[in-house]
N, C-alpha and C. Protein backbone atom coordinates (compact mmCIF):
# COMPACT_ATOMS: atom_id res chain seq x y z
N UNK A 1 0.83 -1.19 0.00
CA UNK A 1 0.00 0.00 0.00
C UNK A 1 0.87 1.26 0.00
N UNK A 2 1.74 1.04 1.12
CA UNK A 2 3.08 2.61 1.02
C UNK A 2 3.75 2.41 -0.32
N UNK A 3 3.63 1.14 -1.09
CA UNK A 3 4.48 2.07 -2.42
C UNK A 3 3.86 2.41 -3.48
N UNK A 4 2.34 2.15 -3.35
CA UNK A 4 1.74 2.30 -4.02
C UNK A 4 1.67 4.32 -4.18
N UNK A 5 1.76 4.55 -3.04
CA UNK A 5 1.44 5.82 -2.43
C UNK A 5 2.64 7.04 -2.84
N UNK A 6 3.61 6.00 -2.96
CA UNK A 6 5.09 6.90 -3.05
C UNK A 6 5.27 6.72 -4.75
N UNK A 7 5.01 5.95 -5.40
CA UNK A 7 4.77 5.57 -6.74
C UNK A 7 4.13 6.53 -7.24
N UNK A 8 2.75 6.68 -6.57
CA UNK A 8 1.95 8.07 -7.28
C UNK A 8 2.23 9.06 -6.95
N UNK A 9 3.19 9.61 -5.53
CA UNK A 9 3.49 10.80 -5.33
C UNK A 9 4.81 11.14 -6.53
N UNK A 10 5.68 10.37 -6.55
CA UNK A 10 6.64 10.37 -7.59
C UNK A 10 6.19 10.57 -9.30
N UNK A 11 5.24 10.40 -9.06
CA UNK A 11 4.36 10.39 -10.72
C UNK A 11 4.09 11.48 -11.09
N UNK A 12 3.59 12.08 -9.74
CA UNK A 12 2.56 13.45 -9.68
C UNK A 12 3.91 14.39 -10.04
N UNK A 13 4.56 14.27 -9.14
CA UNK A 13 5.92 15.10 -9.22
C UNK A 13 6.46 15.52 -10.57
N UNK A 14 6.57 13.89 -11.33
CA UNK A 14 7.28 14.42 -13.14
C UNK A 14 6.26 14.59 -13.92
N UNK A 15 5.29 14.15 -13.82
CA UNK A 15 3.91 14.79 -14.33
C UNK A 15 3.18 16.49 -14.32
N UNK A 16 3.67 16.67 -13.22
CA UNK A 16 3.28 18.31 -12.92
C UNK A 16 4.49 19.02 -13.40
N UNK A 17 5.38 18.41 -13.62
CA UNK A 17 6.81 19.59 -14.55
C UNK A 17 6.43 18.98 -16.00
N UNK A 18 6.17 17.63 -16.15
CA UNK A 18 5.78 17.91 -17.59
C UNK A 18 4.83 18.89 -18.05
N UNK A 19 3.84 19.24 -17.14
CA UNK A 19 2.45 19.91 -17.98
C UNK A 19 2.67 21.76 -17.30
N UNK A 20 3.13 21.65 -15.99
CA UNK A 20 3.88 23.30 -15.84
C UNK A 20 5.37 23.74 -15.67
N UNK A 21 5.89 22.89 -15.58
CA UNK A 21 7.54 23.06 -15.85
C UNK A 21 8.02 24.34 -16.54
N UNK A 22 7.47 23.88 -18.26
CA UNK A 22 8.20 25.19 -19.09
C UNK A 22 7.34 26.35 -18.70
N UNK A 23 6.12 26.51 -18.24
CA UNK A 23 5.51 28.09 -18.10
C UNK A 23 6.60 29.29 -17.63
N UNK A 24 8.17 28.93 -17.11
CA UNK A 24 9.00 29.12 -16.55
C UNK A 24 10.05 29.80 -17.92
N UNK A 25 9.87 28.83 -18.82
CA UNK A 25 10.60 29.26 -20.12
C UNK A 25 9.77 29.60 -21.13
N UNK A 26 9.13 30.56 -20.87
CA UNK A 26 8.04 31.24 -22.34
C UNK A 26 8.96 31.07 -23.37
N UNK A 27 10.54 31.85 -23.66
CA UNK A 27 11.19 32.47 -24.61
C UNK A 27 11.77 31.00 -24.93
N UNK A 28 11.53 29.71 -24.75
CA UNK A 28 11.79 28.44 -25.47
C UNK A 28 10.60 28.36 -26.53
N UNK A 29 10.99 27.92 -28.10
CA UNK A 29 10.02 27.53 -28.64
C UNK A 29 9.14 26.23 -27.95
N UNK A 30 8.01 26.53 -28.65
CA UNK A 30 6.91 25.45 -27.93
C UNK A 30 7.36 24.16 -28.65
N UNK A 31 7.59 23.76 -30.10
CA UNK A 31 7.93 22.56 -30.22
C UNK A 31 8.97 21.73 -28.99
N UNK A 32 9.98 22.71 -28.48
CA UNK A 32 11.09 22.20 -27.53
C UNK A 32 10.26 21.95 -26.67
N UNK A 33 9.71 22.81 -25.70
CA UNK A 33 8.93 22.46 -24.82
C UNK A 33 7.80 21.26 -24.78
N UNK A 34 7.31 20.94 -25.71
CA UNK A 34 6.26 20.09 -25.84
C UNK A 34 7.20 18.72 -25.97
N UNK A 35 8.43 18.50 -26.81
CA UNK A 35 9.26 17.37 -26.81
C UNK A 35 9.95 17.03 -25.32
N UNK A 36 10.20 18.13 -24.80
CA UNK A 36 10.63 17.88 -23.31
C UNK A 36 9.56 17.74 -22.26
N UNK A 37 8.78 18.02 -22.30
CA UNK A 37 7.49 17.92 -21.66
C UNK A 37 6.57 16.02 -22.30
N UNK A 38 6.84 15.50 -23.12
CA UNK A 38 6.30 14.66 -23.79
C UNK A 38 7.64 13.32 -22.99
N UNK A 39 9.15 13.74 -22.98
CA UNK A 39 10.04 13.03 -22.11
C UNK A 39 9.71 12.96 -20.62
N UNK A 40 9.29 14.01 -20.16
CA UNK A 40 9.08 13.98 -18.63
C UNK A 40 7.94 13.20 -18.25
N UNK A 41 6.50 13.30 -19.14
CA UNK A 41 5.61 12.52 -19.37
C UNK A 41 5.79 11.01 -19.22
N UNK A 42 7.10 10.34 -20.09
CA UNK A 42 7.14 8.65 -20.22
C UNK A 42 7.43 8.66 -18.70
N UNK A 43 8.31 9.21 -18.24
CA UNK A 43 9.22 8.82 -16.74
C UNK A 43 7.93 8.79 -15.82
N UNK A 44 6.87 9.71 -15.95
CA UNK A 44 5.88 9.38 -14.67
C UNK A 44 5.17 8.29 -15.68
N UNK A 45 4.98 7.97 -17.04
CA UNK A 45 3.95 6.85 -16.78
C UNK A 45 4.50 5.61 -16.64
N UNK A 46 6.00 5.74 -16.52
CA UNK A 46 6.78 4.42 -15.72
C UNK A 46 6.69 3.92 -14.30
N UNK A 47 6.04 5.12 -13.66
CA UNK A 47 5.50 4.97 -11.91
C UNK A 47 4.31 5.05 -12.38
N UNK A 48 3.54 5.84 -12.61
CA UNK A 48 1.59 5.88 -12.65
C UNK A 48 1.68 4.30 -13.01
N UNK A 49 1.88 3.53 -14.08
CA UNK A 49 1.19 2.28 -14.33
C UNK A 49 1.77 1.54 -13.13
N UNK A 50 2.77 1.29 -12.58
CA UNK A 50 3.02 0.27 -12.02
C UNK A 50 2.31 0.50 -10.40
N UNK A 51 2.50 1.77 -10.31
CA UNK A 51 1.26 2.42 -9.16
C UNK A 51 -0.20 1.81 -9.16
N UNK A 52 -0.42 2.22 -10.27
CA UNK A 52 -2.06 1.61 -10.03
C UNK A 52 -2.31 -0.15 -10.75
N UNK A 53 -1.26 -0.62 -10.82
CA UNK A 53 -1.10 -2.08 -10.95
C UNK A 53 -1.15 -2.74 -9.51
N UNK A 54 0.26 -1.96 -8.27
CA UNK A 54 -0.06 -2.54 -7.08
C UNK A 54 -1.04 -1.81 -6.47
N UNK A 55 -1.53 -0.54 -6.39
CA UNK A 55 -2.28 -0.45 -5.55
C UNK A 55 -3.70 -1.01 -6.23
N UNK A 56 -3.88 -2.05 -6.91
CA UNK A 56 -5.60 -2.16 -7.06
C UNK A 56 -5.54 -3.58 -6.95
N UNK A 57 -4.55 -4.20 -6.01
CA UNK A 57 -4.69 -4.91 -5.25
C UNK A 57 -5.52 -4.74 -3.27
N UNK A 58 -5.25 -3.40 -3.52
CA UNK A 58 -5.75 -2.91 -1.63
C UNK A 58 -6.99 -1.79 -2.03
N UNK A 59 -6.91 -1.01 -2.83
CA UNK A 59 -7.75 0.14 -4.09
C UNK A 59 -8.53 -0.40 -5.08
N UNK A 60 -10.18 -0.09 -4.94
CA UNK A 60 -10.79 -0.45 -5.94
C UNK A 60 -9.87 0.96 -7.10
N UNK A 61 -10.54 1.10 -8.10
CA UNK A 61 -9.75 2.06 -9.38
C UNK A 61 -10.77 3.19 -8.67
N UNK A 62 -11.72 3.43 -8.46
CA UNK A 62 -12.65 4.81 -7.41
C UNK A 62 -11.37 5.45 -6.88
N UNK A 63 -11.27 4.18 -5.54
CA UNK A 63 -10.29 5.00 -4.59
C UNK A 63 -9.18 5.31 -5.31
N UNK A 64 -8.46 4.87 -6.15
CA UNK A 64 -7.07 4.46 -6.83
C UNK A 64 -6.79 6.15 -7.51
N UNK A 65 -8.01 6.45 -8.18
CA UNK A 65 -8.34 7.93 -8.59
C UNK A 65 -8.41 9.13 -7.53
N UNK A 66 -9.19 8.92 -6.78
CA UNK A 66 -9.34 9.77 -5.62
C UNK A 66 -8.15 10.20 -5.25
N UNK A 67 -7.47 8.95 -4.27
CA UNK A 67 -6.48 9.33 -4.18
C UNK A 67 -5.56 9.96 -5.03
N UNK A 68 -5.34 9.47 -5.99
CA UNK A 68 -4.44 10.39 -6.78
C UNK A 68 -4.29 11.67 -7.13
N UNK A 69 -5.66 12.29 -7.13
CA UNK A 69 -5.92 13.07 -7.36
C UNK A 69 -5.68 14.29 -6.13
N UNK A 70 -5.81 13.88 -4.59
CA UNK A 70 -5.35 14.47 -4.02
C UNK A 70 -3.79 14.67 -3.99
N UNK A 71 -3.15 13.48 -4.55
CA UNK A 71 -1.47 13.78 -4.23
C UNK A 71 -1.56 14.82 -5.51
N UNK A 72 -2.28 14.77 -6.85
CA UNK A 72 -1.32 15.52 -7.85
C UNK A 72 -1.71 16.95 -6.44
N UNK A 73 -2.73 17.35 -6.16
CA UNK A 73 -3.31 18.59 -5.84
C UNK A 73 -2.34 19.19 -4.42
N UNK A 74 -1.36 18.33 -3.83
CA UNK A 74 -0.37 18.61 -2.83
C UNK A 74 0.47 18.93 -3.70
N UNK A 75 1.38 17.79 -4.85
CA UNK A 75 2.22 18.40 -5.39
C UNK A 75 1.94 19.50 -6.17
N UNK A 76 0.90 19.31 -6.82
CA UNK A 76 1.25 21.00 -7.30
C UNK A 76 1.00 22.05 -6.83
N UNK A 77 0.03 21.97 -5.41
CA UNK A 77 0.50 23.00 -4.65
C UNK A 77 1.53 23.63 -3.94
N UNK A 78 2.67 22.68 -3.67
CA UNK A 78 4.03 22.64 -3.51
C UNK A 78 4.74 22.88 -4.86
N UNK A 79 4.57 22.80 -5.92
CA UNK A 79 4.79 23.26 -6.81
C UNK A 79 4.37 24.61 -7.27
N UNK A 80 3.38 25.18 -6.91
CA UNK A 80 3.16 26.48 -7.61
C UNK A 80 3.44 27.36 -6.93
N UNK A 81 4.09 26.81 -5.50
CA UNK A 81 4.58 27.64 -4.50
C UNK A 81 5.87 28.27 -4.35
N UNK A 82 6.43 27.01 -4.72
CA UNK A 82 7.97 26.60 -4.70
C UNK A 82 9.30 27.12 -6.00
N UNK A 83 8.19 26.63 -7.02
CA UNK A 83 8.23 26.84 -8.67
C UNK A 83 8.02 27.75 -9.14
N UNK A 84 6.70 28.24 -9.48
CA UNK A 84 6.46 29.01 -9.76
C UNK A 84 6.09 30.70 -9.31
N UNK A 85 6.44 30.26 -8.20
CA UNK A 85 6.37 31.37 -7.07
C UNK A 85 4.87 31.97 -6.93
N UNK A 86 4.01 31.41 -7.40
CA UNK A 86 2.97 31.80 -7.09
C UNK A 86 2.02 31.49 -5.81
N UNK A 87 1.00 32.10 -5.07
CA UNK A 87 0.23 31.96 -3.66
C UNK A 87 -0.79 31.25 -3.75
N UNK A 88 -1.39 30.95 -2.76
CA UNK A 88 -2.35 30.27 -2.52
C UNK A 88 -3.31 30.92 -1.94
N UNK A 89 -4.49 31.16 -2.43
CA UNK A 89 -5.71 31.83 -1.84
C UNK A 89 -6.74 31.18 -0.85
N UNK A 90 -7.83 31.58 -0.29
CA UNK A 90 -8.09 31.17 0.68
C UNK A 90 -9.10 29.69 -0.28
N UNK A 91 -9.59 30.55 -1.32
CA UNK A 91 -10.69 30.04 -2.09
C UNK A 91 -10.00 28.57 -2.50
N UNK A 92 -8.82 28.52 -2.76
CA UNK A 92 -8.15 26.89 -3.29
C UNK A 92 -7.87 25.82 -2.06
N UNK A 93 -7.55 26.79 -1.02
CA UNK A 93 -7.72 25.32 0.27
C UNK A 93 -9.06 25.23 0.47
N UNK A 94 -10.47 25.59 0.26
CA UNK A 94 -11.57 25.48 0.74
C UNK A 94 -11.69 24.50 -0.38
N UNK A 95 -11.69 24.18 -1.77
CA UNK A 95 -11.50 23.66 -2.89
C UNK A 95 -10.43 22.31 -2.27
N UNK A 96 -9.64 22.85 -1.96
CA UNK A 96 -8.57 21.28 -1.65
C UNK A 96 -9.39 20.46 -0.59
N UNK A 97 -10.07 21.21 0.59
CA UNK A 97 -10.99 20.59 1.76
C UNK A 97 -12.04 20.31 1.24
N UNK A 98 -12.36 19.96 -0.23
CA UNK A 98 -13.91 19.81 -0.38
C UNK A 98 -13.33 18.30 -1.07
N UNK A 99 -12.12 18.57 -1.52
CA UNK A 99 -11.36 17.14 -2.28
C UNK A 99 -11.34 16.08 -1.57
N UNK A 100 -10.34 16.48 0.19
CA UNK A 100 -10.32 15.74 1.12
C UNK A 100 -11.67 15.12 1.57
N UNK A 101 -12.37 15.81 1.74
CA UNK A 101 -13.88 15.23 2.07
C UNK A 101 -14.38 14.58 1.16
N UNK A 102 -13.98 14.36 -0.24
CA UNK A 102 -14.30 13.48 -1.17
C UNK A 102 -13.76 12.18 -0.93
N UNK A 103 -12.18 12.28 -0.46
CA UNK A 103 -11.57 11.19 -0.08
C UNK A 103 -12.37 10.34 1.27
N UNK A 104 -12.95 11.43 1.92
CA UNK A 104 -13.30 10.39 3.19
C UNK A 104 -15.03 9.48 2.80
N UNK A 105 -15.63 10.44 2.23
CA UNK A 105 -17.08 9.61 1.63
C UNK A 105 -16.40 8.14 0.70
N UNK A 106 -15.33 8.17 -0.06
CA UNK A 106 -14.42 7.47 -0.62
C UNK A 106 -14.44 6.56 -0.33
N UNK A 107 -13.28 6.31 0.72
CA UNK A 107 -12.74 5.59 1.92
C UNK A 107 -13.71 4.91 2.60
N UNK A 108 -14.94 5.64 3.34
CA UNK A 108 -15.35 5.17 4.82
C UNK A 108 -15.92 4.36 4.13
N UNK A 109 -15.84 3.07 4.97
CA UNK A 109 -16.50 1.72 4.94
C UNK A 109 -18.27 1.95 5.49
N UNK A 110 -19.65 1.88 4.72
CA UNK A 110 -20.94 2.27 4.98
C UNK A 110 -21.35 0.74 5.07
């Protein structure tokens, strides 16, 4: 289950520089960017598949999503922080807490 977890956090990670990485290099042509962005792409779907191979042994594919979806939404909030130097408003953690609460209707066993 933990590598399932570290698998998709690692995914999220080269996945979120593939798709905002270059916003950093406007003055690169876009063909470059899209070829380097299309490389960073294979490397996470070398963790995403094998991620949701072990975790849907413990993860129906529901949860398998859910979850994921909260790690991309940490990393790239650590990313748009970090990276791109941009803030976080009040309105996107009320948005991230409506995610988490998705995770727990998710999760809880009814």
């Amino acid at each position: 289950m933990l590598r399932t977890i570290v698998l998709l956090l690692l995914s999220n990670i080269f996945m979120t520089f593939a798709w905002y990485g270059h916003l950093k290099f406007k003055e690169t042509a876009l063909w470059k960017v899209i070829l380097a962005s299309w490389g960073i792409a294979f490397l996470e779907y070398c963790l995403q598949v094998p991620a949701n191979r072990y975790g849907h042994q413990y993860f129906s594919a529901a949860q398998l999503k859910i979850l994921q979806e909260v790690i991309t939404l940490v990393v790239f909030a650590g990313f748009s922080i970090f990276y791109l130097k941009e803030g976080i408003r009040w309105n996107y953690l009320v948005a991230f807490g409506l995610i988490v609460l998705a995770v727990f209707f998710m999760f809880k066993k009814w």
